[in-house]
C-alpha atoms as a PDB file:
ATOM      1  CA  UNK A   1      15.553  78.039  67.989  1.00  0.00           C
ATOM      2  CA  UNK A   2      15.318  75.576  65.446  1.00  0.00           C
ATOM      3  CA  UNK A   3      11.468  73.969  63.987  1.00  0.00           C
ATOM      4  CA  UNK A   4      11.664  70.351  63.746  1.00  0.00           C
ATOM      5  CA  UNK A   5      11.781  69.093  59.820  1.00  0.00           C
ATOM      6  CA  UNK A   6       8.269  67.861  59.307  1.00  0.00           C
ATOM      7  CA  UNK A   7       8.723  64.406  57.521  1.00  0.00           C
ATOM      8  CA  UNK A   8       6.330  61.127  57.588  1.00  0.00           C
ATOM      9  CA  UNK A   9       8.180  59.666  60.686  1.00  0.00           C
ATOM     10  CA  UNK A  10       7.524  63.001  62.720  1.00  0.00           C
ATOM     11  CA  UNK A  11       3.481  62.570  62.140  1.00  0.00           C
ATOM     12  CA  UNK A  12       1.427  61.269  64.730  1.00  0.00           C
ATOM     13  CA  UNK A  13       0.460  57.782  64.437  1.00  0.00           C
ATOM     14  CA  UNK A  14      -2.925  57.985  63.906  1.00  0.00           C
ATOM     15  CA  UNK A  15      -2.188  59.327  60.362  1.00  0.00           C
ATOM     16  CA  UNK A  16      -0.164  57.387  59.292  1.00  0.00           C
ATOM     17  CA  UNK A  17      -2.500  54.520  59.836  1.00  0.00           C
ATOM     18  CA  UNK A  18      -5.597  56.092  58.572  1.00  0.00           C
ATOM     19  CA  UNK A  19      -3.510  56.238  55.214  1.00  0.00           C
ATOM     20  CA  UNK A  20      -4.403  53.076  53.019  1.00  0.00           C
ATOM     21  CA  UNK A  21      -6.351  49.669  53.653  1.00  0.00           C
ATOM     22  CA  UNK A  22      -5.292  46.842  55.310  1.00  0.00           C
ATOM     23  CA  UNK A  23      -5.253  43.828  53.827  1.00  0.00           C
ATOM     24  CA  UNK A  24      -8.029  42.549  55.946  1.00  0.00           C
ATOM     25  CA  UNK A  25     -10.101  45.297  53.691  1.00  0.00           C
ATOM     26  CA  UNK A  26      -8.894  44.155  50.297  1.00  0.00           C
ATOM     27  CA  UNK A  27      -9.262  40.956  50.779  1.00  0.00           C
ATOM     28  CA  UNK A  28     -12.797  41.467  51.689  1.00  0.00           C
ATOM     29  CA  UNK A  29     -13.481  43.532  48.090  1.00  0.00           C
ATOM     30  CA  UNK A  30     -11.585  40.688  45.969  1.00  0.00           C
ATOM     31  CA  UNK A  31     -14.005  38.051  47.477  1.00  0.00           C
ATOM     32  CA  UNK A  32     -16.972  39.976  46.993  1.00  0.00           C
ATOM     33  CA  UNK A  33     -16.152  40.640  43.372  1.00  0.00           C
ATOM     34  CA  UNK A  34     -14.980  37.199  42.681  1.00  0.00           C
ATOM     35  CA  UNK A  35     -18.919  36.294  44.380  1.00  0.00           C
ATOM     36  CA  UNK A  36     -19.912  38.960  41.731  1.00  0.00           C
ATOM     37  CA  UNK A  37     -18.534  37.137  38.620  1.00  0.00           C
ATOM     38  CA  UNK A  38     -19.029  34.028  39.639  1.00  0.00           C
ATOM     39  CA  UNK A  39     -22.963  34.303  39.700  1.00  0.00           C
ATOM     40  CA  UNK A  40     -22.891  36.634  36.570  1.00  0.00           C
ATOM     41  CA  UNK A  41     -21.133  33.504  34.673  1.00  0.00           C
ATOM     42  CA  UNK A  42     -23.749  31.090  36.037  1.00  0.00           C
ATOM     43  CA  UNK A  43     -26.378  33.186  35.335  1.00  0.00           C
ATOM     44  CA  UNK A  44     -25.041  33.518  31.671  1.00  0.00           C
ATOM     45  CA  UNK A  45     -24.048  29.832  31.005  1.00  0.00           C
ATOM     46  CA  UNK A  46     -27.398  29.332  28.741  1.00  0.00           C
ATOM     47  CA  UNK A  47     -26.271  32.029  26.539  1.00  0.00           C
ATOM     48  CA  UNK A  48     -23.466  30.568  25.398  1.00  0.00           C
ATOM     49  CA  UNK A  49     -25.475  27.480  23.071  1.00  0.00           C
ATOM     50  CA  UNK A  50     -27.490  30.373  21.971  1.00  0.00           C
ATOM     51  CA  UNK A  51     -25.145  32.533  21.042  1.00  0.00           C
ATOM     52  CA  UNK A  52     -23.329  29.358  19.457  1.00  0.00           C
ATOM     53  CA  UNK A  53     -26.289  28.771  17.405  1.00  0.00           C
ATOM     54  CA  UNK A  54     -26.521  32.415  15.886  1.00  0.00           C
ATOM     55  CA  UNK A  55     -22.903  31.906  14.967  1.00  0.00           C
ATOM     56  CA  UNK A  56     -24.297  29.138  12.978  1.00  0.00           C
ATOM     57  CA  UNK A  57     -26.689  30.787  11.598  1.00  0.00           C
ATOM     58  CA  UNK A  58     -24.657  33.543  10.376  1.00  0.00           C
ATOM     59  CA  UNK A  59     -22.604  31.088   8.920  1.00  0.00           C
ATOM     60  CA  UNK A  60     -24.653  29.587   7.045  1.00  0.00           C
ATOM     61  CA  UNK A  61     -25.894  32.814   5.410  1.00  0.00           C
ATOM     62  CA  UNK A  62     -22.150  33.226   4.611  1.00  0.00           C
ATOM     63  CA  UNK A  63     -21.167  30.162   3.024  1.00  0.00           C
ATOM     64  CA  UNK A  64     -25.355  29.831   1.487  1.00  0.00           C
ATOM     65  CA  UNK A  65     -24.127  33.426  -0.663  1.00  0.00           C
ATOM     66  CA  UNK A  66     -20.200  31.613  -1.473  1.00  0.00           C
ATOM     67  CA  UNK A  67     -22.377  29.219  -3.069  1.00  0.00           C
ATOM     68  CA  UNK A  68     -24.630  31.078  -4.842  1.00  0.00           C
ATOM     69  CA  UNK A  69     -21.723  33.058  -6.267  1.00  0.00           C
ATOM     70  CA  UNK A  70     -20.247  29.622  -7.273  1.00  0.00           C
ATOM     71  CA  UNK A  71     -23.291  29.204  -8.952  1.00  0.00           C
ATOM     72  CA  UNK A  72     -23.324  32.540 -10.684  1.00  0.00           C
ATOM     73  CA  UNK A  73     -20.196  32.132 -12.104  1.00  0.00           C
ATOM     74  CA  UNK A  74     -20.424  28.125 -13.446  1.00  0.00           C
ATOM     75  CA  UNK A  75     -23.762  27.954 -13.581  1.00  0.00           C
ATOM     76  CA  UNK A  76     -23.836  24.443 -11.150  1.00  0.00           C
ATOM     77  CA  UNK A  77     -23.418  23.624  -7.606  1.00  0.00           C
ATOM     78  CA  UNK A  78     -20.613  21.598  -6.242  1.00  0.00           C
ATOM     79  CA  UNK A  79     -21.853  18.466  -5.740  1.00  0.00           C
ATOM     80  CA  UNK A  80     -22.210  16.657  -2.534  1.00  0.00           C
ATOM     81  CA  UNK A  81     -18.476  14.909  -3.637  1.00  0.00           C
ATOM     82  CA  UNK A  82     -16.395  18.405  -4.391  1.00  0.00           C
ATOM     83  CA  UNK A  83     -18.392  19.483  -0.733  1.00  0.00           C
ATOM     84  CA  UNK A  84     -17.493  22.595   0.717  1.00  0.00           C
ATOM     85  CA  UNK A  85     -14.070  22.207  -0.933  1.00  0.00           C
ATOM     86  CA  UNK A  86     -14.575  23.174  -4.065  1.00  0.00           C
ATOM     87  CA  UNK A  87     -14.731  27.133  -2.547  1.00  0.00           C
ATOM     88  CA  UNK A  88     -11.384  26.448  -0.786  1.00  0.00           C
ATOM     89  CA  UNK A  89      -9.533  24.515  -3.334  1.00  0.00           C
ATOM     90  CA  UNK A  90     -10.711  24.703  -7.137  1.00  0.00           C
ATOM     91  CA  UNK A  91     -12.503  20.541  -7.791  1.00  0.00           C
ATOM     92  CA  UNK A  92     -10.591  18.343  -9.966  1.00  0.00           C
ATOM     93  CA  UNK A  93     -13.808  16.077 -10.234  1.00  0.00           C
ATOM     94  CA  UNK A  94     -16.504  16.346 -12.924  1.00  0.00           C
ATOM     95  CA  UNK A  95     -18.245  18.716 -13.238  1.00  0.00           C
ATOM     96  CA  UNK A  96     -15.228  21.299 -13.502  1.00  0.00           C
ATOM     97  CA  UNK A  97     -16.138  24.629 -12.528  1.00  0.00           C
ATOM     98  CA  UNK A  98     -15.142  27.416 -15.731  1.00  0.00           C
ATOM     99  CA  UNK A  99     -14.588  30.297 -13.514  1.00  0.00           C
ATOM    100  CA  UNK A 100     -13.411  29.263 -10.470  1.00  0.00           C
ATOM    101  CA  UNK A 101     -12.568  31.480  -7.508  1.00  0.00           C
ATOM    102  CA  UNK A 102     -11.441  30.821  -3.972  1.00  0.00           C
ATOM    103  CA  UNK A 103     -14.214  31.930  -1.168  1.00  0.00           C
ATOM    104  CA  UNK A 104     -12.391  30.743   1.899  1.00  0.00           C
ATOM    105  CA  UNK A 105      -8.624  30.218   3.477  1.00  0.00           C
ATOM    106  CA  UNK A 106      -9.930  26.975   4.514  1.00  0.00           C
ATOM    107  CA  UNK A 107     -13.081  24.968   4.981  1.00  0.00           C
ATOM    108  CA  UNK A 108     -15.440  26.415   7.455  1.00  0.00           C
ATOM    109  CA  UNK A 109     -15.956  24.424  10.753  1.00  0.00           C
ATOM    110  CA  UNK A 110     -18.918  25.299  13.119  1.00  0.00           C
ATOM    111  CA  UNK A 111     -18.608  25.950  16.857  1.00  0.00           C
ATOM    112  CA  UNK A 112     -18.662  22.806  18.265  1.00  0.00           C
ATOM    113  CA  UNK A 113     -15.363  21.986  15.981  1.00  0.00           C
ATOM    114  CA  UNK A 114     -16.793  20.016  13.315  1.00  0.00           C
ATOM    115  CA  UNK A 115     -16.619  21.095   9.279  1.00  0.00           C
ATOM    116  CA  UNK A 116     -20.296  21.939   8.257  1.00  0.00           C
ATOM    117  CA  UNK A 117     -22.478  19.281   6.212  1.00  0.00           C
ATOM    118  CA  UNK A 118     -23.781  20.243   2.409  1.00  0.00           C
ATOM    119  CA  UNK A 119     -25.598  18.074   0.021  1.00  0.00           C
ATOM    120  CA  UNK A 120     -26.590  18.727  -3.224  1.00  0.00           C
ATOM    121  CA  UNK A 121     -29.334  18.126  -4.232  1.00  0.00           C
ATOM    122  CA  UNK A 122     -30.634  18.802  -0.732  1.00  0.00           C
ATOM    123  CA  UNK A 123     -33.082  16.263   1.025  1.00  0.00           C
ATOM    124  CA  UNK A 124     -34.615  19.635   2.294  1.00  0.00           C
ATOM    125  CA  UNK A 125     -34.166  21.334  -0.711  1.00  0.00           C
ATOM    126  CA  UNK A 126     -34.424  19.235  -3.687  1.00  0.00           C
ATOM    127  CA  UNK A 127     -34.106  22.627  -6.363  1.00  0.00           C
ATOM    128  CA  UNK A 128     -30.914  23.678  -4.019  1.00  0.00           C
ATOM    129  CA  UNK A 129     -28.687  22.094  -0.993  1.00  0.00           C
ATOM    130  CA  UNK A 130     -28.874  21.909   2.383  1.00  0.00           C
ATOM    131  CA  UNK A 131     -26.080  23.401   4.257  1.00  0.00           C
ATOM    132  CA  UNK A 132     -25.838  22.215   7.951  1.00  0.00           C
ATOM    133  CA  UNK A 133     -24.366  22.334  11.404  1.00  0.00           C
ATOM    134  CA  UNK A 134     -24.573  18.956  12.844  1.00  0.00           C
ATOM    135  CA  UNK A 135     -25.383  20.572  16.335  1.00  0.00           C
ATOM    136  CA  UNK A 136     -24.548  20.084  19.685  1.00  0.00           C
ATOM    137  CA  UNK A 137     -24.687  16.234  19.211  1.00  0.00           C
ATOM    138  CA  UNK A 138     -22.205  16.375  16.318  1.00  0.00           C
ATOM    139  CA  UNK A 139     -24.429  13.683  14.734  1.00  0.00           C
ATOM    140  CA  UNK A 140     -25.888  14.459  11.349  1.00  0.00           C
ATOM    141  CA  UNK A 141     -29.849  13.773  10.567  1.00  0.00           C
ATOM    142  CA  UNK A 142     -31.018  14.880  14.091  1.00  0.00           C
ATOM    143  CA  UNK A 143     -33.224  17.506  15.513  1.00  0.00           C
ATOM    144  CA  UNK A 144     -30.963  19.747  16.346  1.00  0.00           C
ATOM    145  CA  UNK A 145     -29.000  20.505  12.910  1.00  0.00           C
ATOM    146  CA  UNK A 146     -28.969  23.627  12.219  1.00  0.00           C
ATOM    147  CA  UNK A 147     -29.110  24.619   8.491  1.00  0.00           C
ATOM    148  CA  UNK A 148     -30.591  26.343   5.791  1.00  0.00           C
ATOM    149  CA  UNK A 149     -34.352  25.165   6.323  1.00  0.00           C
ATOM    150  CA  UNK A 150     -36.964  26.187   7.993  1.00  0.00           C
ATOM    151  CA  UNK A 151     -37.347  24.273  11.209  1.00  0.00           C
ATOM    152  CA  UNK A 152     -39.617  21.503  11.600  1.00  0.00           C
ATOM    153  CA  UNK A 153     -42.480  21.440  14.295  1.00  0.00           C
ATOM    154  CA  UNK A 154     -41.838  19.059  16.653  1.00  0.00           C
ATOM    155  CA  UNK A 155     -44.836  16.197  16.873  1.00  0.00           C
ATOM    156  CA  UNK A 156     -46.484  14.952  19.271  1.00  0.00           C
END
């Protein structure tokens, strides 16, 4: 007497249908994480401007040392004319720099899109320059630049 072949359409039905989820089930666990990650982005939304503002920061540091090493080597600052571009492209303004090197592939912008602001000499620092972000307003002169001074108390 012959056995019968054992093969998936020979199983009982229950076991076949205990077998995987329905879709009933997944589309219960892809609403529940999309719930998830939509209240972890909300709940993270103020961390973006601060993380935006450390990126300044760091920034600043950066380009604050390009300078100094500008200053090393020609014993001057750019002024507020040559900008930021004289450590991109070597200044064909007075005063020309002797030992010119290039710092950066192109001019540095800051997060919100805009190229950062230096003066020289520096209404903050009249010895130096002041480097700055223009902030979240994009407007220069403001409370919320961002730059290479400390901060000023707000009065009441």
């Amino acid at each position: 007497m012959k056995q019968p072949r054992s093969t998936s359409l020979f199983k009982p039905r229950a076991t076949r249908l205990q077998s995987g989820f329905t879709l009933l089930e997944i589309m219960l666990v892809v609403v529940i994480i999309s719930l998830l990650l939509g209240a972890a982005i909300y709940n993270m939304g103020g961390n973006v401007e601060t993380a935006r503002k450390v990126r300044v920061q760091a920034d600043v540091s950066s380009i604050k040392t390009q300078l100094k090493l500008y200053n090393g080597l020609n014993g001057f600052y750019p002024t507020t004319q040559q900008g930021l571009k004289a450590l991109v492209e070597q200044p064909t303004s007075e005063p020309h720099p002797r030992h010119w090197t290039q710092s950066f592939e192109q001019v540095p912008r800051d997060p919100w899109g805009n190229e950062y602001n230096y003066v020289f000499p520096g209404k903050h620092n009249p010895n130096s320059f002041d480097l700055f972000s223009s902030g979240p307003d994009m407007q220069a002169g403001t409370v919320d630049d961002i730059g290479n001074w400390e901060a000023e108390e707000p009065k009441n």
